[in-house]
Structures are given as C-alpha cells and as structure tokens.
N, C-alpha and C. Protein backbone atom coordinates (compact mmCIF):
# COMPACT_ATOMS: atom_id res chain seq x y z
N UNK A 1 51.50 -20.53 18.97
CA UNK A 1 51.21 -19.13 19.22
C UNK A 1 51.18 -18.36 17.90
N UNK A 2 50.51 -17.19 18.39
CA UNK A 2 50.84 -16.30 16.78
C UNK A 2 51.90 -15.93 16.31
N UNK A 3 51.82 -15.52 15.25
CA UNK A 3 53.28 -14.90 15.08
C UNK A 3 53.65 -13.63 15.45
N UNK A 4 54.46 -13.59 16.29
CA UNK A 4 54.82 -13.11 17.33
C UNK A 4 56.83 -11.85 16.50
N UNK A 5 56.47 -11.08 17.09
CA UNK A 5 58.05 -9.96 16.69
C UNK A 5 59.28 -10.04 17.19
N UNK A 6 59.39 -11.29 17.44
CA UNK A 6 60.86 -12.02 18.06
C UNK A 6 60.99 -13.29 17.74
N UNK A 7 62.33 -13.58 17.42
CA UNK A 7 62.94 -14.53 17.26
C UNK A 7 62.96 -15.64 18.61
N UNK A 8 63.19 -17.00 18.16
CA UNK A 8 63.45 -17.44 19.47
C UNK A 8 64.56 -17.10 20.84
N UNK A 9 65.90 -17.49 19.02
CA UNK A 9 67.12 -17.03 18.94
C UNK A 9 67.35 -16.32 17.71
N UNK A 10 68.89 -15.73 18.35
CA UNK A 10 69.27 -15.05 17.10
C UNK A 10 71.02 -15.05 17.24
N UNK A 11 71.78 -15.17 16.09
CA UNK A 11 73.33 -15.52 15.98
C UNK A 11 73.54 -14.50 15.71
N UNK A 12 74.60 -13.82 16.49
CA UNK A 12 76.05 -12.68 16.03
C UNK A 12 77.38 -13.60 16.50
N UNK A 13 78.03 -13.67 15.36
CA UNK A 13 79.41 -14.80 15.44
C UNK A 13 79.56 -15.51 16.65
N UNK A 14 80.04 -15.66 17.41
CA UNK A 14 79.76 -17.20 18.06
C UNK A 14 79.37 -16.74 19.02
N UNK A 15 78.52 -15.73 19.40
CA UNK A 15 77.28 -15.56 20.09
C UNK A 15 76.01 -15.56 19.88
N UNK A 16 75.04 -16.52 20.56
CA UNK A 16 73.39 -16.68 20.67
C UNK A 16 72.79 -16.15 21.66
N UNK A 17 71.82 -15.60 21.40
CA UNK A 17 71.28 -14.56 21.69
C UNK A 17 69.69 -15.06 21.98
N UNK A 18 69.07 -15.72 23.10
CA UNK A 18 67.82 -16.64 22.96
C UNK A 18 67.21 -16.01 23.91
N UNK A 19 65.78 -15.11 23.25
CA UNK A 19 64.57 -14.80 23.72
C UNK A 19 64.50 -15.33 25.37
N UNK A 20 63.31 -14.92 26.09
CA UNK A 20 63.32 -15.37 27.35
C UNK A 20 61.84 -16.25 27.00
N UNK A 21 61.92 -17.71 27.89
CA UNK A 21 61.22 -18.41 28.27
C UNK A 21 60.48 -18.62 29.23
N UNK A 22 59.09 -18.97 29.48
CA UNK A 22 58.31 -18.74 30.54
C UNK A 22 58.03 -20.13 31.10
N UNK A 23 57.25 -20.25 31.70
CA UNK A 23 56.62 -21.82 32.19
C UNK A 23 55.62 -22.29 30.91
N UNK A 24 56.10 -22.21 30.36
CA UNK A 24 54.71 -22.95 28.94
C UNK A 24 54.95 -24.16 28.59
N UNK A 25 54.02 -25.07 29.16
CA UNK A 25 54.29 -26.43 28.68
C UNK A 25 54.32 -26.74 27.04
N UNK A 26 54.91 -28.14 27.23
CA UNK A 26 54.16 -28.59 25.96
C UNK A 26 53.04 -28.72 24.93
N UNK A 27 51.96 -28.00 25.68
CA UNK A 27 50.47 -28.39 25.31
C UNK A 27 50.43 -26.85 25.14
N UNK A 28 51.45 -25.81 25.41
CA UNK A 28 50.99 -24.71 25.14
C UNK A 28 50.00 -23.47 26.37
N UNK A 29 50.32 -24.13 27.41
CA UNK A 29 49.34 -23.84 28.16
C UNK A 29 50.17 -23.19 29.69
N UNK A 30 50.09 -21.83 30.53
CA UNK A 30 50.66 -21.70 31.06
C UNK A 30 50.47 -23.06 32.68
N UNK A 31 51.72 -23.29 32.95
CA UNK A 31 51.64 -24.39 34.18
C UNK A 31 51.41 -23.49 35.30
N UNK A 32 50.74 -24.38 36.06
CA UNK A 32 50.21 -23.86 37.32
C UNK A 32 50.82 -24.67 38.07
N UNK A 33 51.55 -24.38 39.47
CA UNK A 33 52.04 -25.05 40.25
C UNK A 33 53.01 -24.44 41.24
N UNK A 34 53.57 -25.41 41.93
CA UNK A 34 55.04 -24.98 42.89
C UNK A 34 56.13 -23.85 41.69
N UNK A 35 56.53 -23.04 42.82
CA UNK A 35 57.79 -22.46 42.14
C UNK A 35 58.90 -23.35 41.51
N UNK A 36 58.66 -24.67 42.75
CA UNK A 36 59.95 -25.78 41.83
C UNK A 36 59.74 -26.35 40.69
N UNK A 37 57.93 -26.31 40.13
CA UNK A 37 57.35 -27.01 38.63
C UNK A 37 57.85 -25.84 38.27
N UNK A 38 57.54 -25.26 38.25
CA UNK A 38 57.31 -23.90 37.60
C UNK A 38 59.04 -23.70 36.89
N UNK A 39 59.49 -23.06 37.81
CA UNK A 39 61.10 -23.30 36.84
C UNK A 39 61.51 -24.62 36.54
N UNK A 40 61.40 -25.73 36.62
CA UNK A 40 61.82 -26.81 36.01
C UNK A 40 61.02 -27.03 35.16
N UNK A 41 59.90 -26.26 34.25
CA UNK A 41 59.43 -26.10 33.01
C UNK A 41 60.38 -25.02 32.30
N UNK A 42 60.52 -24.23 32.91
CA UNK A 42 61.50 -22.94 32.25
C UNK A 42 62.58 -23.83 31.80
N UNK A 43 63.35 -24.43 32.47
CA UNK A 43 64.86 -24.95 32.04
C UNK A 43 64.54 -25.83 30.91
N UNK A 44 63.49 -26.59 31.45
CA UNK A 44 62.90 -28.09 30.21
C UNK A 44 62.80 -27.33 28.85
N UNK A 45 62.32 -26.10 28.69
CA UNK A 45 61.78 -25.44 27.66
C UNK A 45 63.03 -24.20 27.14
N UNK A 46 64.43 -24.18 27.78
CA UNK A 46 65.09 -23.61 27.92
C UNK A 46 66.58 -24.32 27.12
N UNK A 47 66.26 -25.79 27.60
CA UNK A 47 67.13 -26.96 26.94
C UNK A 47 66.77 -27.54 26.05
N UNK A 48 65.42 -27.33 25.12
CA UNK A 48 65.03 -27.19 24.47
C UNK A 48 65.34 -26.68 23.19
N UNK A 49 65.17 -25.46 23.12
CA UNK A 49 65.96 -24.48 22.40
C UNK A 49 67.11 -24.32 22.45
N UNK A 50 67.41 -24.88 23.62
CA UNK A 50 69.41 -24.60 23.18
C UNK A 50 69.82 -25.83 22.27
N UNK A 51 69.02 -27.47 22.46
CA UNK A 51 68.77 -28.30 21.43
C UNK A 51 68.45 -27.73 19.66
N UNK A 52 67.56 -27.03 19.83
CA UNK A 52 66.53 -26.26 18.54
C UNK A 52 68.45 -25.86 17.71
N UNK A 53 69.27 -25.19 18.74
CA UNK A 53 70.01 -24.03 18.24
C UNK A 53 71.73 -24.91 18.17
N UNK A 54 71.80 -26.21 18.66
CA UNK A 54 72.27 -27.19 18.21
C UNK A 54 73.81 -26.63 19.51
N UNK A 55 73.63 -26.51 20.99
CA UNK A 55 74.06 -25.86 22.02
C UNK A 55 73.12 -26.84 22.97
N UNK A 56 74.05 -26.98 24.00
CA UNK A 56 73.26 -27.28 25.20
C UNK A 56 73.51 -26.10 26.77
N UNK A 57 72.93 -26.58 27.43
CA UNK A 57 73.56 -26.23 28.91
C UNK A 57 74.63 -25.49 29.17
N UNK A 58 75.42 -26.42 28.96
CA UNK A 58 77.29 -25.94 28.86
C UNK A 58 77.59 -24.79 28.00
N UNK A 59 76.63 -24.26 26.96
CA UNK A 59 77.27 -23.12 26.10
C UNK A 59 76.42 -21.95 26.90
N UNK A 60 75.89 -21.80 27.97
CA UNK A 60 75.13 -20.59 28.18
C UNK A 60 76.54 -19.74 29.23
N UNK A 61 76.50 -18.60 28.87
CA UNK A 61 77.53 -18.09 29.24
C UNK A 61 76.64 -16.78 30.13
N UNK A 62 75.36 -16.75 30.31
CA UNK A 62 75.09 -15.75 30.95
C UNK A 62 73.05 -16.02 30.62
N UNK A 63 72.68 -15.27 31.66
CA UNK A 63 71.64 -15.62 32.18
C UNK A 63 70.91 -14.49 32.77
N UNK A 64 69.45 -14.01 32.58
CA UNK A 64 68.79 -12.96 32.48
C UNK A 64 67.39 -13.23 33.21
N UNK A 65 67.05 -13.19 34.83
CA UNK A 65 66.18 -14.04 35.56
C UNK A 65 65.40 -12.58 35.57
N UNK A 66 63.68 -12.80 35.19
CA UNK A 66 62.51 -11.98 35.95
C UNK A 66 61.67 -12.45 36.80
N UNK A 67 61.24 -12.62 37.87
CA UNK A 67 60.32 -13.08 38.95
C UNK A 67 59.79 -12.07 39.25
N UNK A 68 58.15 -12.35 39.59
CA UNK A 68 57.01 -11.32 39.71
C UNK A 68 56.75 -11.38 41.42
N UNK A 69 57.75 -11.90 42.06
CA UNK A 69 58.36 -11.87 43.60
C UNK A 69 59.57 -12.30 43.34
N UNK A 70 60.05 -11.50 44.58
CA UNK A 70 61.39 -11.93 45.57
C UNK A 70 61.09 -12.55 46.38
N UNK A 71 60.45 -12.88 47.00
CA UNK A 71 60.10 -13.89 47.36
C UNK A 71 60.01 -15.40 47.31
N UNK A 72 59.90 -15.45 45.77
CA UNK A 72 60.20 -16.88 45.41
C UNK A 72 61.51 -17.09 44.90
N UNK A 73 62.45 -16.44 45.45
CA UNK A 73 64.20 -15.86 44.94
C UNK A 73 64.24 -17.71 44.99
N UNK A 74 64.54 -17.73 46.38
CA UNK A 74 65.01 -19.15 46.85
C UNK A 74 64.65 -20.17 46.48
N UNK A 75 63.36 -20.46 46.65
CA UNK A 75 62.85 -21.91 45.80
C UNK A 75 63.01 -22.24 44.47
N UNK A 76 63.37 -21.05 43.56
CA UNK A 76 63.44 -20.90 41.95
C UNK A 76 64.73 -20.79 41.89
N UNK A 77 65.88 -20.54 42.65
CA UNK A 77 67.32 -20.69 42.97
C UNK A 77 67.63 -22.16 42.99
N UNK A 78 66.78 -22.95 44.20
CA UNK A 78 67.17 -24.15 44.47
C UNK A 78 67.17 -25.22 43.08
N UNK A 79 65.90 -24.96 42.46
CA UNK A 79 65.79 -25.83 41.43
C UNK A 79 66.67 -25.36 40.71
N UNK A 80 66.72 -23.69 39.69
CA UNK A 80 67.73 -23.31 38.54
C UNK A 80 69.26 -24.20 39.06
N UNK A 81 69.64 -24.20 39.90
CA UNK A 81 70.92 -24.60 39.68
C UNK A 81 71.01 -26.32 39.68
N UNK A 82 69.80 -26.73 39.91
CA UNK A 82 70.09 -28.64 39.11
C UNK A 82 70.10 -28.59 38.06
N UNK A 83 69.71 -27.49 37.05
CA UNK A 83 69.87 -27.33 35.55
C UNK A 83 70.95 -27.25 34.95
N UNK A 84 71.83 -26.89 36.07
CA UNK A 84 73.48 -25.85 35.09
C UNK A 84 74.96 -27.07 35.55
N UNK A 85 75.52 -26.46 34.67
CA UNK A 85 77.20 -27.04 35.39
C UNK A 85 78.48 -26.24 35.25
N UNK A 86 79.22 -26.78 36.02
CA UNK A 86 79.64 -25.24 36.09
C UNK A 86 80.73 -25.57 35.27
N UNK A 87 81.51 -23.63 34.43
CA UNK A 87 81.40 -22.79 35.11
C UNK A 87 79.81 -22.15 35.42
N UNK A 88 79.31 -22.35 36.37
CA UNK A 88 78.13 -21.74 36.34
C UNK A 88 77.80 -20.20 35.46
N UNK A 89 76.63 -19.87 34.46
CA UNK A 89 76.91 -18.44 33.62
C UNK A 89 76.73 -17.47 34.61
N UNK A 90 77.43 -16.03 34.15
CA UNK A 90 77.00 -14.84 34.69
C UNK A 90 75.40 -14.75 34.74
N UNK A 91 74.85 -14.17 35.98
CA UNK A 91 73.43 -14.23 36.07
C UNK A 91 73.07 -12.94 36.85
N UNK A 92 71.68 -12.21 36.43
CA UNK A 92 70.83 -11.43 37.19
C UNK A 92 69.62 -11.66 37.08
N UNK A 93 69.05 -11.40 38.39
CA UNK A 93 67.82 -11.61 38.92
C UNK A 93 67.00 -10.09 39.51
N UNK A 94 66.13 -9.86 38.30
CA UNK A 94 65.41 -8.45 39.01
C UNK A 94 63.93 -9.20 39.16
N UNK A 95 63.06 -8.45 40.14
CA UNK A 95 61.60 -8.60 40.25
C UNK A 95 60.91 -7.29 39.18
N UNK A 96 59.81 -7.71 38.27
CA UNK A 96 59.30 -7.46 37.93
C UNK A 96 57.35 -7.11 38.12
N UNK A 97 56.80 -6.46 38.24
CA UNK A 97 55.38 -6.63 37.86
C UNK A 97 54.65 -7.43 37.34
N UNK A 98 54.98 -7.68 36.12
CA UNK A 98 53.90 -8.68 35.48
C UNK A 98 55.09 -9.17 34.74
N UNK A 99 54.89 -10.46 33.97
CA UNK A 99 54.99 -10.85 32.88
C UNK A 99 53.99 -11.56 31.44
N UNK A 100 54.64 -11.41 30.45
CA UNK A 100 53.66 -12.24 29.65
C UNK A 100 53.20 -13.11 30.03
N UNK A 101 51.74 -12.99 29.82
CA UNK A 101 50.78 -14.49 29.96
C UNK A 101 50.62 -15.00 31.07
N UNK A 102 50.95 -13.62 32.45
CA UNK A 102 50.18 -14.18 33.46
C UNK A 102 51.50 -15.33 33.90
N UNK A 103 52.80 -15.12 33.29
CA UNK A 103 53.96 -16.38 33.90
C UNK A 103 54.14 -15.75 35.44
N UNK A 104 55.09 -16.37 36.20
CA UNK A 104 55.95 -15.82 37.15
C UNK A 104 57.26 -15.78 37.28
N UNK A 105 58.00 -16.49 36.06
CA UNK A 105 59.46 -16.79 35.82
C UNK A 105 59.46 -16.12 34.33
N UNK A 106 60.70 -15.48 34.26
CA UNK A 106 61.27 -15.97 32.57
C UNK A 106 62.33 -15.08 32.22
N UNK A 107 63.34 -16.30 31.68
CA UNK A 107 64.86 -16.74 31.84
C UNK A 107 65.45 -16.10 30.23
N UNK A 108 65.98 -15.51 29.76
CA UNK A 108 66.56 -15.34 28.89
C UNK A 108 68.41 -15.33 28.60
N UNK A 109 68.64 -16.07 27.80
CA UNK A 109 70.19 -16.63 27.81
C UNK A 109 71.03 -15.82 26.67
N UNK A 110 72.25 -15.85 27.38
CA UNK A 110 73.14 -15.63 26.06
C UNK A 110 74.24 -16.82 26.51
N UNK A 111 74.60 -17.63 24.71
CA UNK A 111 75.22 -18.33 24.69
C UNK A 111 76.58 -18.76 23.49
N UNK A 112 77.70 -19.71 24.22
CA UNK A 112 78.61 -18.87 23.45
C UNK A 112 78.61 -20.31 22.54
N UNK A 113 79.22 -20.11 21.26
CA UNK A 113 79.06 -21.43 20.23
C UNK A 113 80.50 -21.27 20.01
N UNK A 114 81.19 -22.93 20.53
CA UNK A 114 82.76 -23.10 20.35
C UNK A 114 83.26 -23.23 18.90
C-alpha cells in the first residue's frame, strides 16, 4: 500500500497500541467471502503483527470491533473467539457505515508487553 499516516503499531511503556486490521489478504487484496473467512483473515493478519511486534495473542489486553452490520454480530463472534485465550481482552463492538476499502470487519488492539 502507499504510504499511508499511521503506524501499524506504536509503544508507550509496556503498552502497544496496534492500528485496526481489515480482511486483507496476503496478496493485498480485499477477501470476499463468509463472515467466518472474513474474520479469520482479520485475526490471521492480526497475529501477524502481534508476531511483527514480538507479542502474541496472550498480550492483547483489549480489543476495538467495527462491523458495517449487526447483524453479522454472531457469526464474527463465533469465529473471533477461536482466536483468543483467556483471560479473554476487554472488548467493544460498535456498527459502523463504511469502512476502509469497502472491508466489513476491523479489529484494533491494545496490548500489554510483560
């Protein structure tokens, strides 16, 4: 992508602070599919960067959900939580209008570094 006015992540003492992620595959390209592809690209691309930021899973201490329905609350519920372990993070879920690039998900984390 271009260069773009955000960080992926960003560190304040042993808090990370990581941009929100959409369904964008590997190839760069938004995925088309089930709500269950669809967020299990978000997390893939989500564990990712918490890799990038040298954190996994276990350090996300809170969680920042947009969906362009409520509607797809549940099916994007069912999958997000094969991603996590608990303590499961603090989380909110608002519906939005649009998002970048035409997504329908995107997850932004804060995470804590032991």
């Amino acid at each position: 992508m271009a260069d773009l006015p955000f960080s992926p992540f960003r560190e304040a003492g042993n808090l990370v602070f990581f941009s929100g992620k959409i369904e964008i595959t590997p190839e760069g390209k938004l995925l088309e599919g089930t709500v269950t592809e669809k967020t299990k690209q978000v997390m893939e691309n989500i564990k990712k960067e918490l890799a990038n930021a040298g954190l996994d899973i276990s350090n996300v201490v809170s969680a920042q959900v947009f969906l362009t329905d409520m509607k797809i609350y549940q099916e994007f519920n069912d999958e997000y939580i094969k991603h996590l372990v608990k303590p499961y993070p603090a989380r909110f879920v608002v519906a939005v209008k649009e998002l970048p690039l035409g997504a329908s998900i995107e997850i932004a984390l804060t995470a804590f570094r032991n």
